[in-house]
PDB file of N, CA and C in Angstrom:
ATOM      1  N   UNK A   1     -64.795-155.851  60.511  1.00  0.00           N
ATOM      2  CA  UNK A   1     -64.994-156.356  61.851  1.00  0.00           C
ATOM      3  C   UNK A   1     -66.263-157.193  61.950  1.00  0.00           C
ATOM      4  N   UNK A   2     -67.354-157.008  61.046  1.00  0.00           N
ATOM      5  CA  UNK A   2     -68.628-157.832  61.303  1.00  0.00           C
ATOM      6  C   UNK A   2     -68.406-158.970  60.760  1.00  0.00           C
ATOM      7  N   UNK A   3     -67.563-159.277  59.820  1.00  0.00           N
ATOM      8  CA  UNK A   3     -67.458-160.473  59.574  1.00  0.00           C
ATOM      9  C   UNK A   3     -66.832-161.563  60.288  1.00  0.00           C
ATOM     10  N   UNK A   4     -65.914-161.065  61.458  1.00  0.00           N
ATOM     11  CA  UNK A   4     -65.297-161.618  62.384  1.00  0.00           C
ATOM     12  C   UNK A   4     -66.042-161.308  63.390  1.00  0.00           C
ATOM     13  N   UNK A   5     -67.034-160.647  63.789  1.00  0.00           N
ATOM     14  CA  UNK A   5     -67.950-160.434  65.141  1.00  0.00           C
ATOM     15  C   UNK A   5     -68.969-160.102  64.741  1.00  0.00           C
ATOM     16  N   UNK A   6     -70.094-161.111  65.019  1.00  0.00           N
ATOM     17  CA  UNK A   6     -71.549-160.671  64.671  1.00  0.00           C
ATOM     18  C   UNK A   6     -72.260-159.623  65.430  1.00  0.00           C
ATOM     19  N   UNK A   7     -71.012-160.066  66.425  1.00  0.00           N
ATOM     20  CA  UNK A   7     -72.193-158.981  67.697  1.00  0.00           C
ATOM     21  C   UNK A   7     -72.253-157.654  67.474  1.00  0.00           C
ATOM     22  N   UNK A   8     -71.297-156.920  66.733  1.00  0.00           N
ATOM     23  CA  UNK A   8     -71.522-155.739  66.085  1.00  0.00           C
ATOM     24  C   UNK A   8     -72.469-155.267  65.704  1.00  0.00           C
ATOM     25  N   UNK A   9     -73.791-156.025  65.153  1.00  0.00           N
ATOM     26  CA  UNK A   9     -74.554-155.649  64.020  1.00  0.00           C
ATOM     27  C   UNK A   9     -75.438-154.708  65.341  1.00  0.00           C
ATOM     28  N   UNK A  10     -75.471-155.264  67.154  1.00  0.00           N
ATOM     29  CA  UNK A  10     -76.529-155.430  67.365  1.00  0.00           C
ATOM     30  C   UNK A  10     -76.548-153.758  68.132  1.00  0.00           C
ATOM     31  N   UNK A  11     -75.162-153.197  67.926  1.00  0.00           N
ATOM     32  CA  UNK A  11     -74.749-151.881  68.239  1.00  0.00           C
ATOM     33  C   UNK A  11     -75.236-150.675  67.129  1.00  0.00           C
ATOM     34  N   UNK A  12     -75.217-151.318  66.227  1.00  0.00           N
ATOM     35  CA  UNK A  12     -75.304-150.462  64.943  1.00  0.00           C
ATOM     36  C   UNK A  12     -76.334-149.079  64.962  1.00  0.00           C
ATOM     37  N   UNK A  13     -77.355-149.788  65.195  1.00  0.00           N
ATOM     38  CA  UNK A  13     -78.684-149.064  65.299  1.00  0.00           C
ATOM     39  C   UNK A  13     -78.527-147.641  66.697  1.00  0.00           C
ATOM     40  N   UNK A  14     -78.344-148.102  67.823  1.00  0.00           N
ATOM     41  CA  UNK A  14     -77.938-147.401  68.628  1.00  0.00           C
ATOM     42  C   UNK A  14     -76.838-146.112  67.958  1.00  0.00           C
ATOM     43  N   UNK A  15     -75.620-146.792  67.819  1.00  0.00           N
ATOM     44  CA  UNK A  15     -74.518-145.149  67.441  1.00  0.00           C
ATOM     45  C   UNK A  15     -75.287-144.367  66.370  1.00  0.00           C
ATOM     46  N   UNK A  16     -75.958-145.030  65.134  1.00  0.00           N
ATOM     47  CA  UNK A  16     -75.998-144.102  64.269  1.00  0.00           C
ATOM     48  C   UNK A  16     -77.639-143.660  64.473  1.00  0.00           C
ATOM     49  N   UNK A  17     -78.015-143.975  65.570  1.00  0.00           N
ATOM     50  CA  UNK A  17     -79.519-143.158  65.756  1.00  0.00           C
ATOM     51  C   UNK A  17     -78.828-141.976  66.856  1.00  0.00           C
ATOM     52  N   UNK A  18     -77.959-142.244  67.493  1.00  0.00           N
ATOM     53  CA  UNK A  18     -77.372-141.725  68.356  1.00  0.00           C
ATOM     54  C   UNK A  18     -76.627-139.975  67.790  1.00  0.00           C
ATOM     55  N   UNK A  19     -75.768-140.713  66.268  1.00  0.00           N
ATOM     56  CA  UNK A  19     -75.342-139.911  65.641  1.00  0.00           C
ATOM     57  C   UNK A  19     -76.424-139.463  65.110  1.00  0.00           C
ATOM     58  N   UNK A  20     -77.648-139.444  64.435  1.00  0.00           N
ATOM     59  CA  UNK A  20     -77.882-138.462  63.699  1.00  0.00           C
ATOM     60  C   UNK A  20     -79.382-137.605  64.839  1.00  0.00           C
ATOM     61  N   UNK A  21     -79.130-138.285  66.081  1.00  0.00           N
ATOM     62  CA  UNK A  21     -79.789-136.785  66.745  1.00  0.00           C
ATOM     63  C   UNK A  21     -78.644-135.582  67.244  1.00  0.00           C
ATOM     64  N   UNK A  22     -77.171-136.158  67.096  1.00  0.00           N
ATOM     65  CA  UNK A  22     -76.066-135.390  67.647  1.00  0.00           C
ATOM     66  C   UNK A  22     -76.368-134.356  66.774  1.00  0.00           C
ATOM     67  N   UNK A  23     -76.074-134.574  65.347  1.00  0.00           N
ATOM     68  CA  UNK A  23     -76.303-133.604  64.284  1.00  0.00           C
ATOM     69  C   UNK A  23     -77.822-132.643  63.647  1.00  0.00           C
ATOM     70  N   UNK A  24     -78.923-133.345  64.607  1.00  0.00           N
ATOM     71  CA  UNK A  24     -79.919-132.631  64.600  1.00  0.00           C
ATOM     72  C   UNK A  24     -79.258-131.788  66.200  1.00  0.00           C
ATOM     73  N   UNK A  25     -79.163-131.594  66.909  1.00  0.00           N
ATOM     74  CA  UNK A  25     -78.386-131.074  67.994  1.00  0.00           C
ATOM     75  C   UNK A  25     -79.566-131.119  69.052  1.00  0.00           C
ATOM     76  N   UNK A  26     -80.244-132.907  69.063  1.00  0.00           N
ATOM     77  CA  UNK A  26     -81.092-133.190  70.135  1.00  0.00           C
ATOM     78  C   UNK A  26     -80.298-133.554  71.585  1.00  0.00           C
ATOM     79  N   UNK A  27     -78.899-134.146  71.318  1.00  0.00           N
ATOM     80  CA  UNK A  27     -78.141-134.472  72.366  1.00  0.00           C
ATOM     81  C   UNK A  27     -77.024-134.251  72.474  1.00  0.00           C
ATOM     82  N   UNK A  28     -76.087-134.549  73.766  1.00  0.00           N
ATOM     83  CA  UNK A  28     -74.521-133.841  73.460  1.00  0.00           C
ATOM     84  C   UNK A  28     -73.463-134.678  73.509  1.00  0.00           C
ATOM     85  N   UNK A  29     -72.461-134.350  72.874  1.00  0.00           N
ATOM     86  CA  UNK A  29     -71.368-134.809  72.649  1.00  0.00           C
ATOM     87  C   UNK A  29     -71.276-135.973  73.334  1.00  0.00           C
ATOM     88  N   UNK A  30     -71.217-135.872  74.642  1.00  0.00           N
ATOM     89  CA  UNK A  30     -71.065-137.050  76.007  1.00  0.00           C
ATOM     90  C   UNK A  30     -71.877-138.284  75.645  1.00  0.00           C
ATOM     91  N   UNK A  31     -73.388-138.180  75.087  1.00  0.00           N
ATOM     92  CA  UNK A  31     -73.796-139.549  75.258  1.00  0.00           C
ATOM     93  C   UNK A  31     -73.375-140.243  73.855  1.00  0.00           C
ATOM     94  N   UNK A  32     -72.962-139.341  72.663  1.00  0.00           N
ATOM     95  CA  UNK A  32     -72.174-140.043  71.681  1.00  0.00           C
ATOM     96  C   UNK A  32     -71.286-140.990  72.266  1.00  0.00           C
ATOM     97  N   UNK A  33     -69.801-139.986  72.906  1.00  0.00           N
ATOM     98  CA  UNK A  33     -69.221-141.114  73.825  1.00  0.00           C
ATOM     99  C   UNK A  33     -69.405-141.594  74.150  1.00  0.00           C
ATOM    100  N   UNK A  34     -70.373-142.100  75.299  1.00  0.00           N
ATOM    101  CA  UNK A  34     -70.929-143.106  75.897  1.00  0.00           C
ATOM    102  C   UNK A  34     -71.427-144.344  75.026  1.00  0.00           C
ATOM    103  N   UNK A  35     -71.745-144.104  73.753  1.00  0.00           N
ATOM    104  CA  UNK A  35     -72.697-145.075  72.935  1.00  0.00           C
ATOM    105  C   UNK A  35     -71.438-145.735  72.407  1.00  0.00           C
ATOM    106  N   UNK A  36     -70.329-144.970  71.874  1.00  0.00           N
ATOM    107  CA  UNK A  36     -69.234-145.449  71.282  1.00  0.00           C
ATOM    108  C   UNK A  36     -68.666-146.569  72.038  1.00  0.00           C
ATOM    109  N   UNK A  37     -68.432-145.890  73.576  1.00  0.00           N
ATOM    110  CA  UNK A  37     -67.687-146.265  74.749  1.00  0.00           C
ATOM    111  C   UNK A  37     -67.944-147.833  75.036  1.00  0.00           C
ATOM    112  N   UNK A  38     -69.443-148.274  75.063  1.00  0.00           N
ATOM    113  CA  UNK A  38     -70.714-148.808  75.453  1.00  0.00           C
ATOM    114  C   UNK A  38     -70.137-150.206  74.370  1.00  0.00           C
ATOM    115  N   UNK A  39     -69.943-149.812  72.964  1.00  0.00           N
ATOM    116  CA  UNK A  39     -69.593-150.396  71.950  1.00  0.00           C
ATOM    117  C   UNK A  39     -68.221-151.069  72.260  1.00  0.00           C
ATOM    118  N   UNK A  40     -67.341-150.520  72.112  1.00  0.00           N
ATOM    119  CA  UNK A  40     -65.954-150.852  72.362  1.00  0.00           C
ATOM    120  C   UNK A  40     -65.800-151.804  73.148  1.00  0.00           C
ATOM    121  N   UNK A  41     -66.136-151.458  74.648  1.00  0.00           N
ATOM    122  CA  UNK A  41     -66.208-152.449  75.969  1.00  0.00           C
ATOM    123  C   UNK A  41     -66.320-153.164  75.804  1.00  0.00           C
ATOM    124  N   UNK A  42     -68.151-153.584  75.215  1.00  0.00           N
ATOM    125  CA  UNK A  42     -68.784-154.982  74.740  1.00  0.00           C
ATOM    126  C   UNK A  42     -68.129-155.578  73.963  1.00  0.00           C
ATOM    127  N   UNK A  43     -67.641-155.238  72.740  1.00  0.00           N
ATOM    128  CA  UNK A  43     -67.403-155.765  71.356  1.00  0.00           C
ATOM    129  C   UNK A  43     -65.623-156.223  71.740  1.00  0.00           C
ATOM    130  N   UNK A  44     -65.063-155.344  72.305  1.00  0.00           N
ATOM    131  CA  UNK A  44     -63.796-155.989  71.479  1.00  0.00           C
ATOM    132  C   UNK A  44     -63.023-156.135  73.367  1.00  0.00           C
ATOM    133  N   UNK A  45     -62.158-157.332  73.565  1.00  0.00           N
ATOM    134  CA  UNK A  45     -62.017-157.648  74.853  1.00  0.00           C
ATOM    135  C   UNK A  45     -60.598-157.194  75.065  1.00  0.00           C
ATOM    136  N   UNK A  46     -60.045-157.019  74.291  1.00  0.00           N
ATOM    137  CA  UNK A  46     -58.571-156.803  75.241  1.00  0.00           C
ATOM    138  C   UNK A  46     -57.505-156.273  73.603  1.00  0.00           C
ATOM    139  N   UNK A  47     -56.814-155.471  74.131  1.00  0.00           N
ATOM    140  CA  UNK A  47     -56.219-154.037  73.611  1.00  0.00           C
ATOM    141  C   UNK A  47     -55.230-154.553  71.549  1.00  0.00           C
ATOM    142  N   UNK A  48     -55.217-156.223  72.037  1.00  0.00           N
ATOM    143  CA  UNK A  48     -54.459-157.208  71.423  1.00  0.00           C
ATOM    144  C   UNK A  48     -55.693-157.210  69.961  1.00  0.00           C
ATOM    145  N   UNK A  49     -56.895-157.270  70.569  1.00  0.00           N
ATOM    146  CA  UNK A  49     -57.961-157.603  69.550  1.00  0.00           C
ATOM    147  C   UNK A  49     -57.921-156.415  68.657  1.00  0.00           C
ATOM    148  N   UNK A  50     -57.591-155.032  69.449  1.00  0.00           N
ATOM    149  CA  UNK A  50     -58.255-153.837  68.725  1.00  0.00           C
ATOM    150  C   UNK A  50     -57.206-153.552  67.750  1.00  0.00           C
ATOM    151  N   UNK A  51     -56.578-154.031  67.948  1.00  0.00           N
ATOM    152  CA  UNK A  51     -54.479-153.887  67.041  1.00  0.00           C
ATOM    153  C   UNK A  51     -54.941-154.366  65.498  1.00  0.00           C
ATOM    154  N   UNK A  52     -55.298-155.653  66.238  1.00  0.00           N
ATOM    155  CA  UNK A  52     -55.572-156.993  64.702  1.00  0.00           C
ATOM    156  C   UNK A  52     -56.940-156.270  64.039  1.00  0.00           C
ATOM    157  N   UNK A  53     -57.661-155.980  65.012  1.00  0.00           N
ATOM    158  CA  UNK A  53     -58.680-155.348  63.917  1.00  0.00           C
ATOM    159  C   UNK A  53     -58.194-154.277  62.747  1.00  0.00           C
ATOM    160  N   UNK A  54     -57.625-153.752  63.888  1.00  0.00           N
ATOM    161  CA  UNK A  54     -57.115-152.091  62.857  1.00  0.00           C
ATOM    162  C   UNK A  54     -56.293-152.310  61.728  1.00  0.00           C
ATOM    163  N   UNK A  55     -54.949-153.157  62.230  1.00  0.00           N
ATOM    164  CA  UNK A  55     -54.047-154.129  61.292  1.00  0.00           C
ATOM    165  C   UNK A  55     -55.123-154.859  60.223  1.00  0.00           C
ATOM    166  N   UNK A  56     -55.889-155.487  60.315  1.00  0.00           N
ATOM    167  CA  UNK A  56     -56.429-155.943  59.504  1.00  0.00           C
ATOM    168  C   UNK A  56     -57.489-155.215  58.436  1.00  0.00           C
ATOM    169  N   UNK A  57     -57.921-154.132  59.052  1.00  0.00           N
ATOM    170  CA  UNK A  57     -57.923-153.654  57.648  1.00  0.00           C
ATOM    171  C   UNK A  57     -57.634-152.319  56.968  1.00  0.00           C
ATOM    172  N   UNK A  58     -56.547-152.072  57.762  1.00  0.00           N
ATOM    173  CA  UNK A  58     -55.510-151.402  56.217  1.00  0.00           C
ATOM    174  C   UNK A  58     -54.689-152.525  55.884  1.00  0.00           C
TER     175      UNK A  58
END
């Protein structure tokens, strides 16, 4: 997907700082979602994009 959307990169930092206080068990489940959620929205626009992504790489 980053090679077809740069804007990805700029999420990156966020989920997986996100993820590894989940697993220190500084925060809960919910704002994971939210960070994911947060991601998705921004990044990918309509249900058609998320198909071709997925399709594309398996």
């Amino acid at each position: 997907m980053i090679k077809n959307n740069r804007k990805i990169i700029l999420y990156l930092p966020k989920i997986f700082i996100n993820l590894i206080k989940y697993k220190l068990c500084l925060v809960n489940k919910r704002k994971i979602v939210a960070a994911i959620n947060d991601f998705l929205n921004n990044v990918i626009r309509s249900k058609e994009e998320l198909y071709g992504a997925v399709e594309g790489f398996w």
